[in-house]
C-alpha atoms as a PDB file:
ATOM      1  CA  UNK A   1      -2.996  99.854 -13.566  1.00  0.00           C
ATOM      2  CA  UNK A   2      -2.370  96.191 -12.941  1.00  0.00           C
ATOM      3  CA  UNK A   3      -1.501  94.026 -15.944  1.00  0.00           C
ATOM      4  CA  UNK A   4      -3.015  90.704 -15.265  1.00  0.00           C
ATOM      5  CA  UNK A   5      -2.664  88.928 -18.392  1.00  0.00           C
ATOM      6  CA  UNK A   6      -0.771  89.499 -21.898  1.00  0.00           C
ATOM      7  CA  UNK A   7      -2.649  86.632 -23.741  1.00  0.00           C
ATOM      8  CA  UNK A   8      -0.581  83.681 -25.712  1.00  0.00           C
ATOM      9  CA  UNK A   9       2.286  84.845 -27.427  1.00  0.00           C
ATOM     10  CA  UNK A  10       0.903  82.120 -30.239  1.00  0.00           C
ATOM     11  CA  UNK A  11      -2.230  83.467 -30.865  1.00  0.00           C
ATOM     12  CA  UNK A  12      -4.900  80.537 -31.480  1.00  0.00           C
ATOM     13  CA  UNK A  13      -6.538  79.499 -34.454  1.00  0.00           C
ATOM     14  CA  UNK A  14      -9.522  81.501 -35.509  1.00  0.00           C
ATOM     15  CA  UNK A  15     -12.032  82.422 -32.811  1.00  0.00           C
ATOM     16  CA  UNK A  16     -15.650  81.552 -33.119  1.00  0.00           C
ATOM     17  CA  UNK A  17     -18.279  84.191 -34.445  1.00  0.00           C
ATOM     18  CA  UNK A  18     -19.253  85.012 -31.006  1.00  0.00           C
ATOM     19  CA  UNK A  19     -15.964  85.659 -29.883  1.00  0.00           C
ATOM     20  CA  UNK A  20     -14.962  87.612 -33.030  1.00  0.00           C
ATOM     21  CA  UNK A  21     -18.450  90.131 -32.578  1.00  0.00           C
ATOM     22  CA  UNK A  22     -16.985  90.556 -28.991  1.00  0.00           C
ATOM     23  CA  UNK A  23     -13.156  91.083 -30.229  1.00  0.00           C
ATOM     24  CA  UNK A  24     -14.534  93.679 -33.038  1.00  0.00           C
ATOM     25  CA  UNK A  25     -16.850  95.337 -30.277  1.00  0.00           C
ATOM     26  CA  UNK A  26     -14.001  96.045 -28.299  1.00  0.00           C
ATOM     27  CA  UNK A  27     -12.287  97.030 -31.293  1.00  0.00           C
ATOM     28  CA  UNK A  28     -14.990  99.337 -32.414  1.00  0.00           C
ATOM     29  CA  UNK A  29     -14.897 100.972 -28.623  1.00  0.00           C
ATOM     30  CA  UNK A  30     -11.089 102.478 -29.479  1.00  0.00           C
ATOM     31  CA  UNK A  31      -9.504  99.513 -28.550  1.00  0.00           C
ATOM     32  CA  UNK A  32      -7.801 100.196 -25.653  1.00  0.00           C
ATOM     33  CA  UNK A  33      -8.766 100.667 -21.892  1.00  0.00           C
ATOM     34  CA  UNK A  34     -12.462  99.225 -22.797  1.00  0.00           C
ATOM     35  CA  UNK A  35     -14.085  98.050 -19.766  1.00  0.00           C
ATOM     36  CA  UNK A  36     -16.090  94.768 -19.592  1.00  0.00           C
ATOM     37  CA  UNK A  37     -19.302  96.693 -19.054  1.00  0.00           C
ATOM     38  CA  UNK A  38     -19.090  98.633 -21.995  1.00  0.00           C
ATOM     39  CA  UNK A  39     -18.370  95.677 -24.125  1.00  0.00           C
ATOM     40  CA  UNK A  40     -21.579  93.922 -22.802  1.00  0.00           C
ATOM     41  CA  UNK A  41     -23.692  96.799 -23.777  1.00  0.00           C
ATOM     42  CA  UNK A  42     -22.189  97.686 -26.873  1.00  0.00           C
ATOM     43  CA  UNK A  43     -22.443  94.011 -27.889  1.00  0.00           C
ATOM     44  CA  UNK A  44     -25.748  93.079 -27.102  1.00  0.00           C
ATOM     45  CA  UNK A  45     -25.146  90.246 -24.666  1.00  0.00           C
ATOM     46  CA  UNK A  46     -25.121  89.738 -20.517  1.00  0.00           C
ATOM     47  CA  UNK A  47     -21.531  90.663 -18.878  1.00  0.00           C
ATOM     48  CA  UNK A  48     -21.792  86.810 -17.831  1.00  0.00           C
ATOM     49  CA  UNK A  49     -22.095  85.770 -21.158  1.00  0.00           C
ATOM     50  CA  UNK A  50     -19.341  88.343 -22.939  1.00  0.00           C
ATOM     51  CA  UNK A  51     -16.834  87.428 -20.001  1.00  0.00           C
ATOM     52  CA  UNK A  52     -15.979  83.741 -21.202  1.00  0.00           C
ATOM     53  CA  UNK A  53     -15.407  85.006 -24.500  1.00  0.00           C
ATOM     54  CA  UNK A  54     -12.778  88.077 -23.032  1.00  0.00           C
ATOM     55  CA  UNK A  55     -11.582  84.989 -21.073  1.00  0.00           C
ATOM     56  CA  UNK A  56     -10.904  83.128 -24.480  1.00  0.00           C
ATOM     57  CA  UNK A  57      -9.813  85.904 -26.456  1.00  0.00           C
ATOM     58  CA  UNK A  58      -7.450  86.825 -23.849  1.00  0.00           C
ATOM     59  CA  UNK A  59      -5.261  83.638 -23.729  1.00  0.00           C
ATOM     60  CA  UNK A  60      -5.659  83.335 -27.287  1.00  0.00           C
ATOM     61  CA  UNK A  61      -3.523  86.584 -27.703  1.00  0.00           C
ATOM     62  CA  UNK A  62      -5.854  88.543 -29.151  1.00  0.00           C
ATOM     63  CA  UNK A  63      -6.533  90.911 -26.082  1.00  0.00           C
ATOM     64  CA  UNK A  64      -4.859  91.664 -22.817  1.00  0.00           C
ATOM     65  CA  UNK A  65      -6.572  92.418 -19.452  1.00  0.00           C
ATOM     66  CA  UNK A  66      -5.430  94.662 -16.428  1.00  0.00           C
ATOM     67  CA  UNK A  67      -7.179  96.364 -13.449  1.00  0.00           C
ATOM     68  CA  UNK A  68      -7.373  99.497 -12.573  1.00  0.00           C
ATOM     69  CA  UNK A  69      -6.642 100.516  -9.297  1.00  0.00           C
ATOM     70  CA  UNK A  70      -8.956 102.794  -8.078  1.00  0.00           C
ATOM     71  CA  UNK A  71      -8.277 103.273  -4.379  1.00  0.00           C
ATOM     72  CA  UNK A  72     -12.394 102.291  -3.858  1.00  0.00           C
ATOM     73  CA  UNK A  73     -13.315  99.184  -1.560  1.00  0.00           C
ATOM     74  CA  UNK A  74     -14.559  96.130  -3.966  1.00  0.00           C
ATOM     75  CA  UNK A  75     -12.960  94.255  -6.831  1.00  0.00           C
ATOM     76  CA  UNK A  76     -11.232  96.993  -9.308  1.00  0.00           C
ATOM     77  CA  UNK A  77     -12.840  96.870 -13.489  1.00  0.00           C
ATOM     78  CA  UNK A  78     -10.945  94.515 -15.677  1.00  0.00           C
ATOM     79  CA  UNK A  79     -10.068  96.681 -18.844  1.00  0.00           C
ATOM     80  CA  UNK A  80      -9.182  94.981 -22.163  1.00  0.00           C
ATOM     81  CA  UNK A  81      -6.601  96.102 -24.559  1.00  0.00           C
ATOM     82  CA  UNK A  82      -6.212  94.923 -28.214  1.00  0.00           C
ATOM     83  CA  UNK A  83      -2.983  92.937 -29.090  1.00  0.00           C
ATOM     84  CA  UNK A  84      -0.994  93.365 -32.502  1.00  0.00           C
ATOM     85  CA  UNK A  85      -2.422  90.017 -33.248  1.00  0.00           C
ATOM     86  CA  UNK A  86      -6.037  91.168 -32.542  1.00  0.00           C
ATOM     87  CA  UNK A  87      -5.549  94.255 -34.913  1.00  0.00           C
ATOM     88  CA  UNK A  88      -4.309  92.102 -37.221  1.00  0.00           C
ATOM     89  CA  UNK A  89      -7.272  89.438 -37.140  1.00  0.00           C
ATOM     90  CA  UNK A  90      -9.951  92.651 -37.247  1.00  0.00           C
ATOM     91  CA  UNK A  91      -8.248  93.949 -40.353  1.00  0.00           C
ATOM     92  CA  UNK A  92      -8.385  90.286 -41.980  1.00  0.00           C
ATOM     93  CA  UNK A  93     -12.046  89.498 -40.502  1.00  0.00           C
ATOM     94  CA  UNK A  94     -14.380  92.448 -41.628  1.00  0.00           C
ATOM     95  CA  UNK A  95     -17.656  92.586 -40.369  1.00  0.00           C
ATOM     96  CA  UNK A  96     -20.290  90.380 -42.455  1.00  0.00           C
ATOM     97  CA  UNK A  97     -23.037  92.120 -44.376  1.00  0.00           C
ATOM     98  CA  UNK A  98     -25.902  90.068 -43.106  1.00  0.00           C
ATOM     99  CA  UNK A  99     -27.434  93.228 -40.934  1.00  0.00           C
ATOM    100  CA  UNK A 100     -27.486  95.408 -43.792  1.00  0.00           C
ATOM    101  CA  UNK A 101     -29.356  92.392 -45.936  1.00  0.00           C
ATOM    102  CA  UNK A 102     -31.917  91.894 -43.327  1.00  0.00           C
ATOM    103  CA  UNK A 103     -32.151  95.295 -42.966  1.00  0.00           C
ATOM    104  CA  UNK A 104     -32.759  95.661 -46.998  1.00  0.00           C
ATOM    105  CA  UNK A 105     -35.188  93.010 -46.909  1.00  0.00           C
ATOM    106  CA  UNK A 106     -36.919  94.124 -44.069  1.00  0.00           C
ATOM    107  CA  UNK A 107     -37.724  97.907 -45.645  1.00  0.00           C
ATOM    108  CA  UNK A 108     -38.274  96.216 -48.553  1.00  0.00           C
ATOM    109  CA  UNK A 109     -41.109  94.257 -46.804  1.00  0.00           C
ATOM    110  CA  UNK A 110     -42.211  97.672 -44.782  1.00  0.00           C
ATOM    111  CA  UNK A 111     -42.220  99.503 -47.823  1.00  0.00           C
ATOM    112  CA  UNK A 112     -44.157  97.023 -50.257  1.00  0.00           C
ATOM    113  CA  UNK A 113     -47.134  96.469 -48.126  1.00  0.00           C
ATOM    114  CA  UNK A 114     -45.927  92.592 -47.234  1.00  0.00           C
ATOM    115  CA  UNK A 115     -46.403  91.435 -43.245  1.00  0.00           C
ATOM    116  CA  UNK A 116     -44.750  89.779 -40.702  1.00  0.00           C
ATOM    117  CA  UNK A 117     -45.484  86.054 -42.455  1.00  0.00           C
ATOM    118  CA  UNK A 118     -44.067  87.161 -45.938  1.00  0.00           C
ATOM    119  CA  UNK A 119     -40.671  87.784 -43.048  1.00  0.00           C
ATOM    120  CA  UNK A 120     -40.736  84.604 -41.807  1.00  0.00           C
ATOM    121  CA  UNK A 121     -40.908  82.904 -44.994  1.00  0.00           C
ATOM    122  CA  UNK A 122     -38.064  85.020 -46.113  1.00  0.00           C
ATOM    123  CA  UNK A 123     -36.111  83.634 -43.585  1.00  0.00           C
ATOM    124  CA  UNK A 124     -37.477  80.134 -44.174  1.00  0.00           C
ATOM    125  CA  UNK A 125     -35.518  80.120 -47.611  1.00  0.00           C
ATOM    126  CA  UNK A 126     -32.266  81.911 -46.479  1.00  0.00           C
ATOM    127  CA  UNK A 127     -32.360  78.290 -43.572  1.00  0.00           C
ATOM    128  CA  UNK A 128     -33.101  76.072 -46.501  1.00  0.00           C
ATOM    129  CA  UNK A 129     -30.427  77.661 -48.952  1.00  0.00           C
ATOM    130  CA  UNK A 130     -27.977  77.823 -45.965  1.00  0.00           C
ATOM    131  CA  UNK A 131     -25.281  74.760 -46.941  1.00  0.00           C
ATOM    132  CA  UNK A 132     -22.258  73.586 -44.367  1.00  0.00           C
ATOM    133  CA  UNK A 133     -19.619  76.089 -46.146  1.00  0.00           C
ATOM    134  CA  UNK A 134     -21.764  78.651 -45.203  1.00  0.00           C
ATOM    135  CA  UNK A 135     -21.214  78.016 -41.382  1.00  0.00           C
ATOM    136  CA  UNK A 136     -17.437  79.057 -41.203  1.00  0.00           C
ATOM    137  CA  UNK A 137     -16.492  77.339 -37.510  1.00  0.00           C
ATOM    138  CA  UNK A 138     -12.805  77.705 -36.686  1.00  0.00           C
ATOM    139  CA  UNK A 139     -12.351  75.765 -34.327  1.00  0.00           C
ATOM    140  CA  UNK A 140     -15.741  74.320 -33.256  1.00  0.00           C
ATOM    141  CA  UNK A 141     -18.689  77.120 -31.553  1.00  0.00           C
ATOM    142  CA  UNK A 142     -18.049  77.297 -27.812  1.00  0.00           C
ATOM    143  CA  UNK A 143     -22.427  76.471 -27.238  1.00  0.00           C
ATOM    144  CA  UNK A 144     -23.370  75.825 -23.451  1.00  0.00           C
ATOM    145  CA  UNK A 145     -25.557  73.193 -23.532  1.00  0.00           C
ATOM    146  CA  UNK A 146     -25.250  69.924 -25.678  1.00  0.00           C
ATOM    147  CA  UNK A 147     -27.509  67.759 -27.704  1.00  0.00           C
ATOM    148  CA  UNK A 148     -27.860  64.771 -29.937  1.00  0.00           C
ATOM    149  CA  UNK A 149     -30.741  66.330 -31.879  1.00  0.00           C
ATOM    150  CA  UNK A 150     -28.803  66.678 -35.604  1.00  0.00           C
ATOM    151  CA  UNK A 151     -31.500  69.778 -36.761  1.00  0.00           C
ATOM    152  CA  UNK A 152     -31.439  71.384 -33.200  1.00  0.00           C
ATOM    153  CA  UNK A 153     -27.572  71.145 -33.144  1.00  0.00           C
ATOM    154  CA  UNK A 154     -27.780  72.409 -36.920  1.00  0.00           C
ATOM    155  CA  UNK A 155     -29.732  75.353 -35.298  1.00  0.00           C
ATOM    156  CA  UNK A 156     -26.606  76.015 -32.699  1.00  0.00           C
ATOM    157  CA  UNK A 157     -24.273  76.001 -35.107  1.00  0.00           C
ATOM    158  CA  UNK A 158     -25.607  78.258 -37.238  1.00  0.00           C
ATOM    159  CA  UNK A 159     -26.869  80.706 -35.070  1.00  0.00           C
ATOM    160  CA  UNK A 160     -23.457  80.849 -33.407  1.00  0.00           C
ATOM    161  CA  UNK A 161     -22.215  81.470 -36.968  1.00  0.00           C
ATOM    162  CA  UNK A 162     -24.260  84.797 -37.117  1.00  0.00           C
ATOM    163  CA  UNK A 163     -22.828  86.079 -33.673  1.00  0.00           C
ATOM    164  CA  UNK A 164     -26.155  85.195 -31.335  1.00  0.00           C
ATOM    165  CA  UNK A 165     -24.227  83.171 -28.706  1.00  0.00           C
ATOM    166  CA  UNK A 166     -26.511  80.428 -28.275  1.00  0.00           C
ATOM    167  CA  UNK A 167     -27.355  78.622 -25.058  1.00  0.00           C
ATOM    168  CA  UNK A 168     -29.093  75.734 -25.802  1.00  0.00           C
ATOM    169  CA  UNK A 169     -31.223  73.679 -22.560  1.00  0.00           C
ATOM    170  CA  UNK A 170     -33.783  70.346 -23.378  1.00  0.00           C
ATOM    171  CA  UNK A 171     -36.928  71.167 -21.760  1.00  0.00           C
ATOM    172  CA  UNK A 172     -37.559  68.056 -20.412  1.00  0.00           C
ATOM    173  CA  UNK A 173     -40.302  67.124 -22.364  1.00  0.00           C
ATOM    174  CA  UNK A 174     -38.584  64.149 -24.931  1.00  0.00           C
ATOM    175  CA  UNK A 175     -38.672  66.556 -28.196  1.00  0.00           C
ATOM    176  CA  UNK A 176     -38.880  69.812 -26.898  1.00  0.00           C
ATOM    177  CA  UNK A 177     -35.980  72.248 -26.691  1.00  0.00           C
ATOM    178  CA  UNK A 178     -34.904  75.725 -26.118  1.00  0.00           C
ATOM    179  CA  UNK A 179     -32.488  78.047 -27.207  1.00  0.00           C
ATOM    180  CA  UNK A 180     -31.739  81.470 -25.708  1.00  0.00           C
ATOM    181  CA  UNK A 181     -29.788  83.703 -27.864  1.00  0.00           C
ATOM    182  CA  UNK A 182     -27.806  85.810 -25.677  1.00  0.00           C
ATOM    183  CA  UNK A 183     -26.220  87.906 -28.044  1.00  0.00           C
ATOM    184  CA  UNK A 184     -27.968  89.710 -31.022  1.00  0.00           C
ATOM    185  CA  UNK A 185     -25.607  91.180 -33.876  1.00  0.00           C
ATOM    186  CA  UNK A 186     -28.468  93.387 -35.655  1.00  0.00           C
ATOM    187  CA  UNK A 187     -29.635  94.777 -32.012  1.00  0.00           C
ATOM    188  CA  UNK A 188     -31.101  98.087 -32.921  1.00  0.00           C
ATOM    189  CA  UNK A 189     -32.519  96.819 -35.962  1.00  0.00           C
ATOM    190  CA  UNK A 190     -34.335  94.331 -34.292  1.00  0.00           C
ATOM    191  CA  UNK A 191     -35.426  96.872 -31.400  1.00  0.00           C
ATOM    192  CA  UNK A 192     -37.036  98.906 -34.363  1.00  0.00           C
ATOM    193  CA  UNK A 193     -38.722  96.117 -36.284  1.00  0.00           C
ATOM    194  CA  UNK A 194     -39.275  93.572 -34.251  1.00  0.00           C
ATOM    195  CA  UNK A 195     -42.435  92.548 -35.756  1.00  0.00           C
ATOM    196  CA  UNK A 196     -39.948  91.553 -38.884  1.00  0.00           C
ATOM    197  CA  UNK A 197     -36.602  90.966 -37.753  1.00  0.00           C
ATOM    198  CA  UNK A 198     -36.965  88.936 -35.751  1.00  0.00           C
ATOM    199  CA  UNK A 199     -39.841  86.704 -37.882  1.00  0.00           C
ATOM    200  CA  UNK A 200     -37.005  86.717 -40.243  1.00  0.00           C
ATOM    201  CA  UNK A 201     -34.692  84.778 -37.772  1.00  0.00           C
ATOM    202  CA  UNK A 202     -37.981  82.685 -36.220  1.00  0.00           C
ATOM    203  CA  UNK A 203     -38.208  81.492 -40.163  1.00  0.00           C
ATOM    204  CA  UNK A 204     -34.402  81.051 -40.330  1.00  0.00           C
ATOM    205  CA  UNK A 205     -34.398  78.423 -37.627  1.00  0.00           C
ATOM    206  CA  UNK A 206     -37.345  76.697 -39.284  1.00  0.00           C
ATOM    207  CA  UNK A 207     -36.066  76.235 -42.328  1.00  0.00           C
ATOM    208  CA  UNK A 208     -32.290  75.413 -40.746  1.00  0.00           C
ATOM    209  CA  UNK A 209     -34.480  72.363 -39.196  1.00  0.00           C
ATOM    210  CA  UNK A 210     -36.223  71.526 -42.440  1.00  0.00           C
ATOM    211  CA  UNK A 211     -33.212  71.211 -44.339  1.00  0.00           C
ATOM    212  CA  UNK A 212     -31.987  69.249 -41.739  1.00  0.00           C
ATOM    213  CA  UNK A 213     -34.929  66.910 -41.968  1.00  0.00           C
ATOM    214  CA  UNK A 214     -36.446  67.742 -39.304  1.00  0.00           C
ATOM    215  CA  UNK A 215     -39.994  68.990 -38.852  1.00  0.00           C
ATOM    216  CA  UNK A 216     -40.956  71.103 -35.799  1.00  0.00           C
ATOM    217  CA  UNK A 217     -42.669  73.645 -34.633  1.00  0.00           C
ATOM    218  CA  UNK A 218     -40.430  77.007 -34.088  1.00  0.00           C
ATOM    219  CA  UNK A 219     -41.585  79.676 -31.754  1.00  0.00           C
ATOM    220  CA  UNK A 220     -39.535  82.623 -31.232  1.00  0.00           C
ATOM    221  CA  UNK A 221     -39.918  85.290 -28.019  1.00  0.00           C
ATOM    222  CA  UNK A 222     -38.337  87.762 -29.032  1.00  0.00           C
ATOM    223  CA  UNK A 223     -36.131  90.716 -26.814  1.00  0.00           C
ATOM    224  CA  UNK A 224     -37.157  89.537 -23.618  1.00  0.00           C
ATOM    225  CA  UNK A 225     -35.208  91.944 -21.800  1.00  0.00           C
ATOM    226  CA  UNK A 226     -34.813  94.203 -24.601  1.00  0.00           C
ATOM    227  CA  UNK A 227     -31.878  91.955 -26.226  1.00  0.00           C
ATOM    228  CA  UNK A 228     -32.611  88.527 -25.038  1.00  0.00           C
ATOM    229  CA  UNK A 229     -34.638  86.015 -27.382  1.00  0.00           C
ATOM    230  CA  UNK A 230     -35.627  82.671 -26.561  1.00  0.00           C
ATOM    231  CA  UNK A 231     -36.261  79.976 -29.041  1.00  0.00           C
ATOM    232  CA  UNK A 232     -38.772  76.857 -28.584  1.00  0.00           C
ATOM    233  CA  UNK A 233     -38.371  73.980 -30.977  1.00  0.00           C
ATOM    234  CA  UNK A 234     -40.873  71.016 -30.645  1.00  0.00           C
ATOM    235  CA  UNK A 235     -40.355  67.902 -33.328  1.00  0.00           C
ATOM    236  CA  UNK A 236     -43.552  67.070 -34.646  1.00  0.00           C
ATOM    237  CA  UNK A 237     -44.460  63.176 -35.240  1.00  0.00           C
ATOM    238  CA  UNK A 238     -43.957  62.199 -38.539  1.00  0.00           C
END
């Protein structure tokens, strides 16, 4: 095995929620020898998105990265090793709670007989109640994509918050934008409640907007390829 990188031997400030879901992933897969395909799969995200965030991780101390030598024709599998310092940031940095509350709410919703509208306006008031100390960003969310929209960059940020990697494109169309979320931290619930889970999120990002003052209309496809969602935000005239 070829060592290829042993990170900074400052770590860096605190990495962003994506990076930390992908740092407790590999954490949660032993920690040691984990291969950058396993972390993709485990995490919920495309190897091309997980990589920059290995990349980051990796000089920020947190992880190192070596190949193994195989003896096989072709590049050899980059596997990623946690550092003291990454130990020490997973033991400080437990995992939030918000998949066991949308979990709650959603078998609440099952259970009482509500439908997939009651969901979205669920999430509606957890965006509205959502305030700027609620978005913990140390240092700023590494989003692709940029935008001078103040409710869709509201959206970004707080979706990155919540671990769902946003990639953020302008469709062309003066108002219109979408999101892909590349990265979904409540995977398997979503996969088994769709129909709620993810109207939970769809009303998230509408109220996120309408507490940013800005009124659109939000339309969510949701698991396109079994873990990648898509979000549509048109402003309305007002």
């Amino acid at each position: 095995m070829q060592q290829l990188g042993t990170g900074s031997t400052s770590p860096s400030p605190q990495p962003t929620p994506a990076q930390m879901r992908v740092l407790r992933t590999v954490g949660a897969l032993g920690g040691r020898g984990v291969r950058h395909a396993d972390v993709a799969d485990s995490a919920g995200g495309h190897p091309n998105a997980v990589r920059p965030h290995l990349d980051a991780l990796t000089r920020g101390g947190f992880l190192t990265v070596s190949e193994v030598r195989s003896g096989h024709r072709g590049r050899p599998p980059r596997v990623y090793d946690l550092t003291p310092a990454g130990r020490t940031l997973l033991t400080r940095n437990p995992v939030g709670d918000d998949s066991a509350l949308v979990g709650a709410l959603t078998s609440f919703l099952v259970d009482s007989g509500h439908g997939p509208d009651d969901a979205r306006r669920v999430g509606e008031i957890w965006g509205k109640a959502l305030d700027d100390d609620a978005v913990h960003r140390t240092p700023p969310p590494v989003v692709d994509g940029v935008t001078d929209d103040p409710g869709v960059s509201r959206v970004l940020d707080v979706m990155d918050s919540l671990g769902f990697d946003p990639d953020h494109e302008s469709t062309g169309h003066g108002d219109g934008h979408t999101v892909t979320l590349r990265s979904c931290p409540m995977l398997d619930l979503a996969q088994a409640n769709p129909e709620f889970v993810c109207r939970i999120h769809e009303g998230l990002i509408t109220g996120v907007l309408a507490r940013s003052g800005t009124v659109a209309q939000v339309r969510l496809q949701t698991l396109l390829d079994g873990r990648t969602c898509r979000i549509h935000i048109e402003r309305e005239a007002v």
